[in-house]
PDB file of N, CA and C in Angstrom:
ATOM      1  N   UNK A   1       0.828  -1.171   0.000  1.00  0.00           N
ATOM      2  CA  UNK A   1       0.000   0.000   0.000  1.00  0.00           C
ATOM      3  C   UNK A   1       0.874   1.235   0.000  1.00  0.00           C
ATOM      4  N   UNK A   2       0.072   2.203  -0.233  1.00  0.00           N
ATOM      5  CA  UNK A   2       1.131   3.370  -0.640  1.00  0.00           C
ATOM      6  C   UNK A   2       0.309   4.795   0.863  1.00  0.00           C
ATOM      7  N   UNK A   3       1.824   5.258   1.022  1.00  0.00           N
ATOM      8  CA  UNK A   3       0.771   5.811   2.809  1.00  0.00           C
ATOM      9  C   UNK A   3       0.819   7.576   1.985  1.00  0.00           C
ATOM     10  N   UNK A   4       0.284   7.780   2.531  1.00  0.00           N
ATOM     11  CA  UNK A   4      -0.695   9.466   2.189  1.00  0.00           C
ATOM     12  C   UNK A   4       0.094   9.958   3.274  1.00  0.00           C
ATOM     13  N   UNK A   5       1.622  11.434   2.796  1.00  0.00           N
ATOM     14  CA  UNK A   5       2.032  11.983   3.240  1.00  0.00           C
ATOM     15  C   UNK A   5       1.992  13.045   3.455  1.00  0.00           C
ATOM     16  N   UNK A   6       0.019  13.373   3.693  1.00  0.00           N
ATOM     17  CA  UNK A   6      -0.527  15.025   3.796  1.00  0.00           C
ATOM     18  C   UNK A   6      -1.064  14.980   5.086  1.00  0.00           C
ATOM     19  N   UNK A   7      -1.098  16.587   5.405  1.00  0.00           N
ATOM     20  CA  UNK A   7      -1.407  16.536   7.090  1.00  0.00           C
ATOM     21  C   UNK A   7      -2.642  15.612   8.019  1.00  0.00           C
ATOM     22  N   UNK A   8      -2.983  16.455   8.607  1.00  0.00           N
ATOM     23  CA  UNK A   8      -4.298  15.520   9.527  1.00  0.00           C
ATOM     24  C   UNK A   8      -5.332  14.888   9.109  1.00  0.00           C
ATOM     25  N   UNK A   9      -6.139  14.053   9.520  1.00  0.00           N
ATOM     26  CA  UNK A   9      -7.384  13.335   9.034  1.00  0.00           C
ATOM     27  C   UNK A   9      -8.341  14.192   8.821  1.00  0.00           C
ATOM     28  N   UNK A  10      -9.041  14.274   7.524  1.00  0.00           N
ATOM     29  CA  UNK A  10     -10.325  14.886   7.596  1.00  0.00           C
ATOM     30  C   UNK A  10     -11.363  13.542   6.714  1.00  0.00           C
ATOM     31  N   UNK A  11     -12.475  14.228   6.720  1.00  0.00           N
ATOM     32  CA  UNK A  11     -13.460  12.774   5.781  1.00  0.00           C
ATOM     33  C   UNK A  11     -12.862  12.587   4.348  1.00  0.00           C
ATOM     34  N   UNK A  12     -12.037  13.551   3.864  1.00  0.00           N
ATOM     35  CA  UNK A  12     -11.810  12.862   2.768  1.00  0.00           C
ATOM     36  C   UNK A  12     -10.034  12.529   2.083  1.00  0.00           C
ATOM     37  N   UNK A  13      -9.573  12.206   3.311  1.00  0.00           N
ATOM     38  CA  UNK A  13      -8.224  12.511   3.392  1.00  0.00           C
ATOM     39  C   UNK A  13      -7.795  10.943   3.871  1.00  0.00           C
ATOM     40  N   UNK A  14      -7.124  10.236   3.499  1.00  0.00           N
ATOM     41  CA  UNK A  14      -6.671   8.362   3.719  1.00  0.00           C
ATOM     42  C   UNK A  14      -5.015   8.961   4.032  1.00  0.00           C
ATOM     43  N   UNK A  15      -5.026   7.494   4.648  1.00  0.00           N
ATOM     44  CA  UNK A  15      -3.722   7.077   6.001  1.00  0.00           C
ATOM     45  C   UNK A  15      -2.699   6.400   3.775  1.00  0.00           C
ATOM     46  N   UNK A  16      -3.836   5.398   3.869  1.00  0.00           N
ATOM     47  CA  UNK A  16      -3.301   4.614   3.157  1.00  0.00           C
ATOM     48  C   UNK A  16      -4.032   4.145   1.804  1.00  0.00           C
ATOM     49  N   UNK A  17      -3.244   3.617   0.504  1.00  0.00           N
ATOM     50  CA  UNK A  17      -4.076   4.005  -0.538  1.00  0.00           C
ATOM     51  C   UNK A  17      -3.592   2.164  -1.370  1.00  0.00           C
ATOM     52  N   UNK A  18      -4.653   1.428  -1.647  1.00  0.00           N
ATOM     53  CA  UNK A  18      -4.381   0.013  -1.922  1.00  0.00           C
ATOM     54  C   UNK A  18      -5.197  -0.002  -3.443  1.00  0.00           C
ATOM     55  N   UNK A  19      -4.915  -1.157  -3.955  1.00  0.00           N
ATOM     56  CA  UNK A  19      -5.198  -1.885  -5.364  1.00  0.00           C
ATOM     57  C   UNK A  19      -6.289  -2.794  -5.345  1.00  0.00           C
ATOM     58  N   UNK A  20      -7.784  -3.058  -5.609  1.00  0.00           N
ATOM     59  CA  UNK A  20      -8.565  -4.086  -5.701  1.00  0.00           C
ATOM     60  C   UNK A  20      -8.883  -4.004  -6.819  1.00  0.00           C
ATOM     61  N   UNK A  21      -9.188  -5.761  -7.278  1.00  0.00           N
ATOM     62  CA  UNK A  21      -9.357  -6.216  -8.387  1.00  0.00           C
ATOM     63  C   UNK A  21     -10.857  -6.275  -8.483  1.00  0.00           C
ATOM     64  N   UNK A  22     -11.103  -5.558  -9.392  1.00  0.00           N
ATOM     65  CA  UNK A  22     -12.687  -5.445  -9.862  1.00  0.00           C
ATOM     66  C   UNK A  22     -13.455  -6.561  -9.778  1.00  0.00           C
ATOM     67  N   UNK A  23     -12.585  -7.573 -10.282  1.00  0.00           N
ATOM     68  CA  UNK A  23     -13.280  -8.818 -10.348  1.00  0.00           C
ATOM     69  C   UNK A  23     -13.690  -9.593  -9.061  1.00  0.00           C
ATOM     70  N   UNK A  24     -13.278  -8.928  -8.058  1.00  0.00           N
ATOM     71  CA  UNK A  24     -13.024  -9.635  -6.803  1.00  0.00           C
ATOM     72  C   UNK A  24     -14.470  -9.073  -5.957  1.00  0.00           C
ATOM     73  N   UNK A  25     -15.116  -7.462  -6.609  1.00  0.00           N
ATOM     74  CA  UNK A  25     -15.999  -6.801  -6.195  1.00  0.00           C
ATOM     75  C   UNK A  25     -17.505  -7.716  -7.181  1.00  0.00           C
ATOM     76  N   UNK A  26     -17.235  -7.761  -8.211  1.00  0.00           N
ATOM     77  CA  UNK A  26     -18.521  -8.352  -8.844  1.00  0.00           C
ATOM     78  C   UNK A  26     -18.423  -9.630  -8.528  1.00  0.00           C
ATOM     79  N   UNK A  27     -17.772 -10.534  -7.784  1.00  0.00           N
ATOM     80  CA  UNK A  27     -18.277 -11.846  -7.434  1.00  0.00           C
ATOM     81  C   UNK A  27     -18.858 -11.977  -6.585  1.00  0.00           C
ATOM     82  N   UNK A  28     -19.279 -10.693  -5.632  1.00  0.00           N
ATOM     83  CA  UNK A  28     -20.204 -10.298  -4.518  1.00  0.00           C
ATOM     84  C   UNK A  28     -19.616 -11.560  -3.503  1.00  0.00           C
ATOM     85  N   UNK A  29     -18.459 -11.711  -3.266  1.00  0.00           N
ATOM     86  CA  UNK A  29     -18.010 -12.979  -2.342  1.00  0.00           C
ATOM     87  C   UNK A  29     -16.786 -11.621  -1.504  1.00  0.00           C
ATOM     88  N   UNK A  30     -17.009 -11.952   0.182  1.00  0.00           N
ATOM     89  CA  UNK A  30     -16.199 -11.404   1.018  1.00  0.00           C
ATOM     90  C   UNK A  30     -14.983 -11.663   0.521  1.00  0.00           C
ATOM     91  N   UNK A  31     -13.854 -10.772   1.050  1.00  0.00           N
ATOM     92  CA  UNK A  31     -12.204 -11.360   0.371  1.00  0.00           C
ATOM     93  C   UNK A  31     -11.458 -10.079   1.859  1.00  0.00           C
ATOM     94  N   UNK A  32     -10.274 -10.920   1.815  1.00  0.00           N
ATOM     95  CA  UNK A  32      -9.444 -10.116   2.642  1.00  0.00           C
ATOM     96  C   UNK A  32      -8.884  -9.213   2.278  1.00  0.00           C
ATOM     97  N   UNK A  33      -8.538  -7.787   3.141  1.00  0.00           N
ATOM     98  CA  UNK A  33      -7.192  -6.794   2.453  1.00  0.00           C
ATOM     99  C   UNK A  33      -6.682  -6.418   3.681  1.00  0.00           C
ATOM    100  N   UNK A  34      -5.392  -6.740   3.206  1.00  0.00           N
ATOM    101  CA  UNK A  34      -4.704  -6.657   4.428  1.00  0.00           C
ATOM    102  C   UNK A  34      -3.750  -4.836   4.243  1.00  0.00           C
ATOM    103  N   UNK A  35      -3.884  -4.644   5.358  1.00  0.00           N
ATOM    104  CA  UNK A  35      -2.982  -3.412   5.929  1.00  0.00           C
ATOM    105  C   UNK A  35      -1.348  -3.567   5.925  1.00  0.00           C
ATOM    106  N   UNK A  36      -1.015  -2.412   5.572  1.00  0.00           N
ATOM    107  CA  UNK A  36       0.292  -2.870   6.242  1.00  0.00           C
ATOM    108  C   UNK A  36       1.197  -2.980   7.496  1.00  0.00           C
ATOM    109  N   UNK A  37       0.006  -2.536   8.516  1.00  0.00           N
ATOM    110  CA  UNK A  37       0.437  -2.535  10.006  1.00  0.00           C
ATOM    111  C   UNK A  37       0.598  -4.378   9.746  1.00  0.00           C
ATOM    112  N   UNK A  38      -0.093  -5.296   9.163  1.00  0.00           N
ATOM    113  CA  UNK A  38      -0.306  -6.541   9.272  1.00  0.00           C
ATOM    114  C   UNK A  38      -2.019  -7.091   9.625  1.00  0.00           C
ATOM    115  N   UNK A  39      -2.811  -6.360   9.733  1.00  0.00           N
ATOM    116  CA  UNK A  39      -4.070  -6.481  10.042  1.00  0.00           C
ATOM    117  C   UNK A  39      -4.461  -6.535   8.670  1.00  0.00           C
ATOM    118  N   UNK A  40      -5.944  -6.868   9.358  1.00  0.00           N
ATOM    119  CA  UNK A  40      -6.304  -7.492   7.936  1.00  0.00           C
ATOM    120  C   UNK A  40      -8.226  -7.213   8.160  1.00  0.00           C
ATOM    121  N   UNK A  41      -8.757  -5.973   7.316  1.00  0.00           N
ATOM    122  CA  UNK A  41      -9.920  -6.284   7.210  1.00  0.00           C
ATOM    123  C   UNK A  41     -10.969  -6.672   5.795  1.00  0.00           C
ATOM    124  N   UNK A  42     -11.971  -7.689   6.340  1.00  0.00           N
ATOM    125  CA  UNK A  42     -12.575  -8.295   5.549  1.00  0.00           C
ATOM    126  C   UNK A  42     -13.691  -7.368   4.310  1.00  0.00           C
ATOM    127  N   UNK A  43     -13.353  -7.462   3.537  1.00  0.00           N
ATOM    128  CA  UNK A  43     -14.561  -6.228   2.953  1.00  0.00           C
ATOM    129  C   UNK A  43     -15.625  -7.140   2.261  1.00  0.00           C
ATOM    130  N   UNK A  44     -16.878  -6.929   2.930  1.00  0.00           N
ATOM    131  CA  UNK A  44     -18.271  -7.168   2.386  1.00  0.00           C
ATOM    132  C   UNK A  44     -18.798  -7.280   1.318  1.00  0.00           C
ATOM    133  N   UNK A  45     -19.758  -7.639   0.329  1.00  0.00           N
ATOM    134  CA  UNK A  45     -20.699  -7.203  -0.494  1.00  0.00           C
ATOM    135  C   UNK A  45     -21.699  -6.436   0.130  1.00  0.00           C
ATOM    136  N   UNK A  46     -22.361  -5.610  -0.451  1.00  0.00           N
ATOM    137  CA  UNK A  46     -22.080  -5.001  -1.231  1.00  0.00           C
ATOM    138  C   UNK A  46     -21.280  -3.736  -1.360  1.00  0.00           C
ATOM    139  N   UNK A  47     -20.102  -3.486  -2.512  1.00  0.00           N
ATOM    140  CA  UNK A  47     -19.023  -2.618  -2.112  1.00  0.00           C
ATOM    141  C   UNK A  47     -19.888  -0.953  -2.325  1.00  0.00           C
ATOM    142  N   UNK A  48     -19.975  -0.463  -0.597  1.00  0.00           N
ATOM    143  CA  UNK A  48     -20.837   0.988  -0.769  1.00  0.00           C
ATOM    144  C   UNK A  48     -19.765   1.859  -0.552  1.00  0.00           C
ATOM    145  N   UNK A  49     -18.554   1.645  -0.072  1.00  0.00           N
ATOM    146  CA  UNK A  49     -17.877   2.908   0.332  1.00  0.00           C
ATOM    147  C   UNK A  49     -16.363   2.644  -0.221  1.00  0.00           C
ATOM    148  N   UNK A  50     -16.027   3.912  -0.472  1.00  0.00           N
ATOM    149  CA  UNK A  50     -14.410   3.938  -1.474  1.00  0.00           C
ATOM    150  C   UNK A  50     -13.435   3.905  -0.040  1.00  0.00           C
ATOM    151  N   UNK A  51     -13.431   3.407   0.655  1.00  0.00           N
ATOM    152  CA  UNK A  51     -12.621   3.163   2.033  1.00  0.00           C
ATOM    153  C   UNK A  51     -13.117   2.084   2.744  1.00  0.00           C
ATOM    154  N   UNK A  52     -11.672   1.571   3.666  1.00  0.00           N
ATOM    155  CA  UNK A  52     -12.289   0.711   5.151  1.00  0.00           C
ATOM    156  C   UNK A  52     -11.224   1.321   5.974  1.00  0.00           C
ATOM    157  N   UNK A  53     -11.795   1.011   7.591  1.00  0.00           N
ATOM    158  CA  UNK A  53     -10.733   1.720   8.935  1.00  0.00           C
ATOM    159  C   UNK A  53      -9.970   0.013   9.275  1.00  0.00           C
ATOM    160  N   UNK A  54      -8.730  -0.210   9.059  1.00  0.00           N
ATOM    161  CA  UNK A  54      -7.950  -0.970   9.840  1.00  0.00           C
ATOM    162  C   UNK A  54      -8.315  -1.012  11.190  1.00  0.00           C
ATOM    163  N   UNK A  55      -8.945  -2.130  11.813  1.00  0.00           N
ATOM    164  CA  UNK A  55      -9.200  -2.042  13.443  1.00  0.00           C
ATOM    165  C   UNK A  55      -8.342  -2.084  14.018  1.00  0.00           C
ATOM    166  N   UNK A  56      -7.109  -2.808  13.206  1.00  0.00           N
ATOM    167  CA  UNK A  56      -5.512  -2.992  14.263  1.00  0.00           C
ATOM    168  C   UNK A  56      -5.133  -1.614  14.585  1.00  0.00           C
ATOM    169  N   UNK A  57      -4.706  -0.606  13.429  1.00  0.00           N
ATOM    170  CA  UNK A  57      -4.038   0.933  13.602  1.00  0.00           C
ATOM    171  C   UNK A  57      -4.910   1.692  13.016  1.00  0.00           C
ATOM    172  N   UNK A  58      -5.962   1.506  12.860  1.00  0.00           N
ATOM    173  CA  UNK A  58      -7.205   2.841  12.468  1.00  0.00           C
ATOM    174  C   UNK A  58      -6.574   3.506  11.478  1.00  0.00           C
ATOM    175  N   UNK A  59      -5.771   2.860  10.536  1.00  0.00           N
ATOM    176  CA  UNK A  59      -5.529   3.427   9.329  1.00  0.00           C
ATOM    177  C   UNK A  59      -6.794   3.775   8.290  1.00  0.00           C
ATOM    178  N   UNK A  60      -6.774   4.589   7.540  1.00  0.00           N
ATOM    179  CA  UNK A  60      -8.311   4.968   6.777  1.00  0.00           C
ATOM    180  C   UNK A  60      -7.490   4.493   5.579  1.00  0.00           C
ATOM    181  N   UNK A  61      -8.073   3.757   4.745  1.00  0.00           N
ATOM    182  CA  UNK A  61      -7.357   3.053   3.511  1.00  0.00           C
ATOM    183  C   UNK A  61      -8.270   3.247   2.500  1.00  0.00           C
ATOM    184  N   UNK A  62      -7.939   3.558   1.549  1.00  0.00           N
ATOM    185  CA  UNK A  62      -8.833   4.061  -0.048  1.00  0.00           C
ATOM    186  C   UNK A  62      -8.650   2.921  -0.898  1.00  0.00           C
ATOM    187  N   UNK A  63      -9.899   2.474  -1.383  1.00  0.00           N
ATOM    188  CA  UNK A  63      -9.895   1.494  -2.440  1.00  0.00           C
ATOM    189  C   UNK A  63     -10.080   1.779  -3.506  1.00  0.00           C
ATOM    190  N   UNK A  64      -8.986   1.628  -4.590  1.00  0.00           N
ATOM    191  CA  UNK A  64      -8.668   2.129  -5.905  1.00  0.00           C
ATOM    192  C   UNK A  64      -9.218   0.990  -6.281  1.00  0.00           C
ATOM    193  N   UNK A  65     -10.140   0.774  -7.402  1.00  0.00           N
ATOM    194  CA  UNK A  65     -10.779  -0.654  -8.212  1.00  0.00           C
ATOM    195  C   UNK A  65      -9.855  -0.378  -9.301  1.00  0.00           C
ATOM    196  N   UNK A  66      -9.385  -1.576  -9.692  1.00  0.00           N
ATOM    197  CA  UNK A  66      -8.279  -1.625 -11.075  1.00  0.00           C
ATOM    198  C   UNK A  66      -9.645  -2.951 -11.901  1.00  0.00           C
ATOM    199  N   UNK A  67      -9.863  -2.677 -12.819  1.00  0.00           N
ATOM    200  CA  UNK A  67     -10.484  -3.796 -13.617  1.00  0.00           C
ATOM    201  C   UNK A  67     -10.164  -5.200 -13.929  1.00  0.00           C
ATOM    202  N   UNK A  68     -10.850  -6.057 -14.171  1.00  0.00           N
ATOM    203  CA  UNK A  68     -10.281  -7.562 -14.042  1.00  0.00           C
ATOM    204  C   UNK A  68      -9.501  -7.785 -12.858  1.00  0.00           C
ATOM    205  N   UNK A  69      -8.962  -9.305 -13.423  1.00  0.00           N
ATOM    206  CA  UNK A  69      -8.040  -9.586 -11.752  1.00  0.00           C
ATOM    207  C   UNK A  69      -6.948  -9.531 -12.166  1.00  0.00           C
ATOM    208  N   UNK A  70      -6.257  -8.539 -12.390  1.00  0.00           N
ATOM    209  CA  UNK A  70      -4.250  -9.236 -12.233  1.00  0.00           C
ATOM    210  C   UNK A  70      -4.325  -9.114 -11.137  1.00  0.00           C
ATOM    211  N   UNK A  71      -3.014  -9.960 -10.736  1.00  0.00           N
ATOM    212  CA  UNK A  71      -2.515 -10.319  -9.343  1.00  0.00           C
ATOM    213  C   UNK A  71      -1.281  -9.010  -9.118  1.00  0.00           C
ATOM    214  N   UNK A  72      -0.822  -8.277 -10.057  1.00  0.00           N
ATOM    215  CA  UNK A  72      -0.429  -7.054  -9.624  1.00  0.00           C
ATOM    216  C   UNK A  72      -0.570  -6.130 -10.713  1.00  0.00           C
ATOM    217  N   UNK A  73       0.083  -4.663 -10.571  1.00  0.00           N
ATOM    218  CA  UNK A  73       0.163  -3.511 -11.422  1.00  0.00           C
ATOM    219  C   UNK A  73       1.733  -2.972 -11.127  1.00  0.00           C
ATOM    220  N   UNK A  74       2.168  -2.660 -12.270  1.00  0.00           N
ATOM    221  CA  UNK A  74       3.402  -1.976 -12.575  1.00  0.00           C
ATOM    222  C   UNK A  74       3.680  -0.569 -11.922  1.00  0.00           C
ATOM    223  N   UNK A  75       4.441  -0.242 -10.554  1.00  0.00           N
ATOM    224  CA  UNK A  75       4.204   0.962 -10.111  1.00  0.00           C
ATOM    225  C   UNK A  75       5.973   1.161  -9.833  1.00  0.00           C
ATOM    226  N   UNK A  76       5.953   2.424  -9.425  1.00  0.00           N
ATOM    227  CA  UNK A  76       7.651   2.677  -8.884  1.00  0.00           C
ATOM    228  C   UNK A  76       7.906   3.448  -7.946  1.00  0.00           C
ATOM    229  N   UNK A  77       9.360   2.680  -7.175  1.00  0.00           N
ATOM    230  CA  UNK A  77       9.727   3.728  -6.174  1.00  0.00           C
ATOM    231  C   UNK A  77       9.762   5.164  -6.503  1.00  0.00           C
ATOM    232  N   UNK A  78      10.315   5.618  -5.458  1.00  0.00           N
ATOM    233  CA  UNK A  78      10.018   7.036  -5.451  1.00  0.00           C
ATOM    234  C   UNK A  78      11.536   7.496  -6.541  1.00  0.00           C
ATOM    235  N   UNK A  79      12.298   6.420  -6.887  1.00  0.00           N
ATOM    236  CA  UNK A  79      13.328   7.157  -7.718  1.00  0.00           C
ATOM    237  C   UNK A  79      13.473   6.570  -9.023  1.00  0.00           C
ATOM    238  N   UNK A  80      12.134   6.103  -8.978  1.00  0.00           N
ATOM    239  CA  UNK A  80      11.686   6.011 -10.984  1.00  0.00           C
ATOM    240  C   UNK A  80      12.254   4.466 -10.515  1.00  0.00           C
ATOM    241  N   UNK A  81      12.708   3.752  -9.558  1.00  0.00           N
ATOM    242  CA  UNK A  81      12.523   2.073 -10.111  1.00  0.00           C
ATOM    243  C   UNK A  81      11.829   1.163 -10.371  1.00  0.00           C
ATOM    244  N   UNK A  82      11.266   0.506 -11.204  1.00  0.00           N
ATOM    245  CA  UNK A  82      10.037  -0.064 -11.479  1.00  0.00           C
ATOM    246  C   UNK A  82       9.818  -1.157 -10.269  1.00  0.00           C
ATOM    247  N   UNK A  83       8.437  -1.422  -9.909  1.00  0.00           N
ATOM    248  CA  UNK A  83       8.170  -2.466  -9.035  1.00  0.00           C
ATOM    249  C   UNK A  83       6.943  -3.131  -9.148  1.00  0.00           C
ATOM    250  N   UNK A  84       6.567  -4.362  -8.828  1.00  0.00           N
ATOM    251  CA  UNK A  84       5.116  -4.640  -8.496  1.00  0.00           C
ATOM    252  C   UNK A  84       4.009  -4.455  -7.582  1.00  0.00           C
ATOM    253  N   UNK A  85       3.165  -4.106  -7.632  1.00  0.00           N
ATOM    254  CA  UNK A  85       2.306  -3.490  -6.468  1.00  0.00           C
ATOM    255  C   UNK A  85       1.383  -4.596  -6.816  1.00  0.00           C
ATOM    256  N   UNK A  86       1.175  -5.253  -5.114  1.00  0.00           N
ATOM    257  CA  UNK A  86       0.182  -6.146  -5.402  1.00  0.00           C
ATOM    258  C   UNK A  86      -1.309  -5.342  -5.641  1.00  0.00           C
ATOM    259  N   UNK A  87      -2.525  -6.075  -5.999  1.00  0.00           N
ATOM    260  CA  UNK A  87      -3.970  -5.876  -6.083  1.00  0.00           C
ATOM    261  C   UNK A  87      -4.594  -7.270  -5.450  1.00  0.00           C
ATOM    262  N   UNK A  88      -5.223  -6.290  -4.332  1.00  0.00           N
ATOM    263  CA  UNK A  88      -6.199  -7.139  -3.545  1.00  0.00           C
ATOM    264  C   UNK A  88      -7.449  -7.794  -3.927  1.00  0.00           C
ATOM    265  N   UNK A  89      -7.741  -8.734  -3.099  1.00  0.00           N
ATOM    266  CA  UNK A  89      -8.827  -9.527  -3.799  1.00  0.00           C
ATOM    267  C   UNK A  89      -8.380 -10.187  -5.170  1.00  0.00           C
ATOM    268  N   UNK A  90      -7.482 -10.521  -5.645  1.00  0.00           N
ATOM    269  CA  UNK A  90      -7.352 -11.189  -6.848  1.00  0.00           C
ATOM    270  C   UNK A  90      -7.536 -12.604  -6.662  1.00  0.00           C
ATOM    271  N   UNK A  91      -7.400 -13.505  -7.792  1.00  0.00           N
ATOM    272  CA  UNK A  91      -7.475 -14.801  -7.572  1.00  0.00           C
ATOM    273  C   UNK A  91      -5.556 -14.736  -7.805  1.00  0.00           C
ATOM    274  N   UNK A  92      -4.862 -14.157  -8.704  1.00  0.00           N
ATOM    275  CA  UNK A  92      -3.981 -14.422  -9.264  1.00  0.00           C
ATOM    276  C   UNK A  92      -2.607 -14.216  -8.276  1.00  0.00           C
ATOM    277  N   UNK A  93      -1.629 -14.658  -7.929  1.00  0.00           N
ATOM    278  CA  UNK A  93      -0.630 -14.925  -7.100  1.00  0.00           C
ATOM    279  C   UNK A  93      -0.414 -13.711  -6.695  1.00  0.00           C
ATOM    280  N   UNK A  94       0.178 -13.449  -5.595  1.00  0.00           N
ATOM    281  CA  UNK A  94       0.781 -12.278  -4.678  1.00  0.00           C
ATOM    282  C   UNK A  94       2.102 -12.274  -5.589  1.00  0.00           C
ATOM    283  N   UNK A  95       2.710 -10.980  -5.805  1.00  0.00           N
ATOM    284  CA  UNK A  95       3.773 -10.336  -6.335  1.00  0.00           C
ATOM    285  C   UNK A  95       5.010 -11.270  -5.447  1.00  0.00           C
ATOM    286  N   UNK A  96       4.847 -11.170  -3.927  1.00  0.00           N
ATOM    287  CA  UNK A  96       5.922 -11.622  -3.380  1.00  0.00           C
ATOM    288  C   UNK A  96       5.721 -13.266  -3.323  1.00  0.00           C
ATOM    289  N   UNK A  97       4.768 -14.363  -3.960  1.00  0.00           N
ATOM    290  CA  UNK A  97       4.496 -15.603  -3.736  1.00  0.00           C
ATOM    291  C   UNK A  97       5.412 -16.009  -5.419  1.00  0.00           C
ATOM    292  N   UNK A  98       5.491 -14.866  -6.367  1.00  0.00           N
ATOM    293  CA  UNK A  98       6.440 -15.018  -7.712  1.00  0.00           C
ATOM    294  C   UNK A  98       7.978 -15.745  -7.527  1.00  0.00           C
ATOM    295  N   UNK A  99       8.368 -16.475  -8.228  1.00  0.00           N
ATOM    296  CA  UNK A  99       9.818 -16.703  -7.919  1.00  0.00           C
ATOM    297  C   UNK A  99      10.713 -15.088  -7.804  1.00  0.00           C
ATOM    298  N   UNK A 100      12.062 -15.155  -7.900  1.00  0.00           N
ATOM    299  CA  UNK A 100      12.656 -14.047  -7.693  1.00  0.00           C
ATOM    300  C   UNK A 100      13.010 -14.014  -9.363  1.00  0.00           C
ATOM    301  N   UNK A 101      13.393 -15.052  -9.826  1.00  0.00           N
ATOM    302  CA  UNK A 101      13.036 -15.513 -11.662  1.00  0.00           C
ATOM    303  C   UNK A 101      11.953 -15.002 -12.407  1.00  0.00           C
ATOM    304  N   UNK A 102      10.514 -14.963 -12.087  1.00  0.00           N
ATOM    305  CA  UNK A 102      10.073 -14.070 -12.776  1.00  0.00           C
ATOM    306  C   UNK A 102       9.395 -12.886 -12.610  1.00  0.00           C
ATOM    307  N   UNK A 103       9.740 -12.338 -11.158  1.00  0.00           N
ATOM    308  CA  UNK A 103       9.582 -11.047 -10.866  1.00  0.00           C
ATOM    309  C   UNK A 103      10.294 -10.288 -11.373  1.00  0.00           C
ATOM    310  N   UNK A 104      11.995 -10.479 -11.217  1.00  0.00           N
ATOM    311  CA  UNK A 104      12.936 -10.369 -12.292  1.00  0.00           C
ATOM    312  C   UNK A 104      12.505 -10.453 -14.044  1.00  0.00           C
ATOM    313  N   UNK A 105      11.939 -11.542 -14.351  1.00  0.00           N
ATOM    314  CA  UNK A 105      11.785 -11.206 -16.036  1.00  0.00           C
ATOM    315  C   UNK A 105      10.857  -9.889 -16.212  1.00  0.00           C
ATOM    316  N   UNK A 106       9.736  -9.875 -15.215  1.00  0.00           N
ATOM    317  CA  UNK A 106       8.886  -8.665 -15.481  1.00  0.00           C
ATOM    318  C   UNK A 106       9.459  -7.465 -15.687  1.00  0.00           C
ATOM    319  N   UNK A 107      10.030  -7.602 -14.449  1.00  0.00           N
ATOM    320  CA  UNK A 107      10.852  -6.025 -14.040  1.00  0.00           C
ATOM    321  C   UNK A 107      11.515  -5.874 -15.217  1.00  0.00           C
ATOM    322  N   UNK A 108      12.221  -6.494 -15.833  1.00  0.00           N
ATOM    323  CA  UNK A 108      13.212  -6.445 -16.635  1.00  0.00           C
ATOM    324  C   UNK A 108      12.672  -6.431 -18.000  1.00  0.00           C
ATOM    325  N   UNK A 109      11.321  -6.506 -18.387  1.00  0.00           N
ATOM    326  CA  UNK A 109      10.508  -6.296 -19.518  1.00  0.00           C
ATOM    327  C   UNK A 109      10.338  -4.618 -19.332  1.00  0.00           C
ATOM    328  N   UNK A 110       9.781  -4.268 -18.239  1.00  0.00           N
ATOM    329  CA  UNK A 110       8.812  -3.361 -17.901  1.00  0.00           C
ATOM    330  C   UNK A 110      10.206  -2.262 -18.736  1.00  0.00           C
ATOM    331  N   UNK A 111      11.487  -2.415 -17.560  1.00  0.00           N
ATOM    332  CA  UNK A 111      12.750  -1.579 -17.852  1.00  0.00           C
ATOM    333  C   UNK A 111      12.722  -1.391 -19.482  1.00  0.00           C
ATOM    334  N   UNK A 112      13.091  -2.016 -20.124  1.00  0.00           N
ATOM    335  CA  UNK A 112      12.810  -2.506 -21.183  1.00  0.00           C
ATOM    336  C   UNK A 112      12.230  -1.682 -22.321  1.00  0.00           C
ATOM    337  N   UNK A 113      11.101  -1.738 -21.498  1.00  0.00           N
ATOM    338  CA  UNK A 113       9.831  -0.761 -22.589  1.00  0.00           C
ATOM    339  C   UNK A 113       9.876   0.551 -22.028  1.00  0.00           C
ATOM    340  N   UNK A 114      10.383   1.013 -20.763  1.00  0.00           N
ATOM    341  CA  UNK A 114      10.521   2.344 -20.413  1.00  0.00           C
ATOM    342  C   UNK A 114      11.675   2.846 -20.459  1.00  0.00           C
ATOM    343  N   UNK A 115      13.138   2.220 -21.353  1.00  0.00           N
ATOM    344  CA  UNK A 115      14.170   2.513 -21.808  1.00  0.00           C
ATOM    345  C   UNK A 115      14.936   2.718 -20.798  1.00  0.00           C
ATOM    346  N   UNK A 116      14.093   2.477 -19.077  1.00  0.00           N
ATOM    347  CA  UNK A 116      15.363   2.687 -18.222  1.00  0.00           C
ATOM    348  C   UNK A 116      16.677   1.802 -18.206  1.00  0.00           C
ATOM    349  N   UNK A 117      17.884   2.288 -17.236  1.00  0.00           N
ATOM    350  CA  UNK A 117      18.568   1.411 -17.084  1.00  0.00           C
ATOM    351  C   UNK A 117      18.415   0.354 -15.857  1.00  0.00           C
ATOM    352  N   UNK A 118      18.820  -0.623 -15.955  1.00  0.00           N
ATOM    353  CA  UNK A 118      18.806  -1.518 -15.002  1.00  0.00           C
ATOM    354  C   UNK A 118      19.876  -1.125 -13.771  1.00  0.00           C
ATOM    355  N   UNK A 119      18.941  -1.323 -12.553  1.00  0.00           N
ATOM    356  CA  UNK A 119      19.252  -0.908 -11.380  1.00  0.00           C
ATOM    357  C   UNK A 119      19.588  -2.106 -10.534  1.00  0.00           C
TER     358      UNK A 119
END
């Protein structure tokens, strides 16, 4: 998850900002998303609100819907290095459940097509 480095809480202001797979919302079936304190809350059918509160650290977390299920999206550190960002609710493997073999081939496609150099 990616944390929101603007001042205090207001109603429309998130701790923390995550990836769900669309597909995971139209199967109207509960699914986990976990925090990155390590908590983990369950989100419902039917999906009414673009947020949930972490009960572990009362983090306010924003749910970005990405369409279909990949099991991740192409995002980057803060100094342009490419990485995988998982998406919740997918059926499709966790970024970190990938060998280090083809997290590596990705990365190394992605580089690739964005002419960076390899880091």
């Amino acid at each position: 998850m990616v944390k929101d480095k603007r001042g205090p809480k207001n109603p429309k202001q998130f701790d923390l900002y995550t990836f769900v797979a669309g597909a995971a919302l139209e199967a109207g079936k509960p699914f986990p998303l976990e925090c990155n304190c390590g908590g983990v809350v369950t989100v419902m059918p039917p999906f009414q609100d673009e947020y949930v509160v972490c009960a572990r650290c009362e983090s306010r977390i924003r749910m970005l819907v990405i369409e279909g299920d990949p099991g991740y999206i192409i995002g980057a550190d803060s100094d342009g290095t490419p990485k995988l960002l998982p998406v919740q609710g997918s059926s499709k493997p966790h970024p970190s459940k990938l060998s280090e073999a083809e997290r590596e081939a990705i990365l190394a496609e992605v580089r690739a097509q964005l002419g960076a150099k390899d880091k």
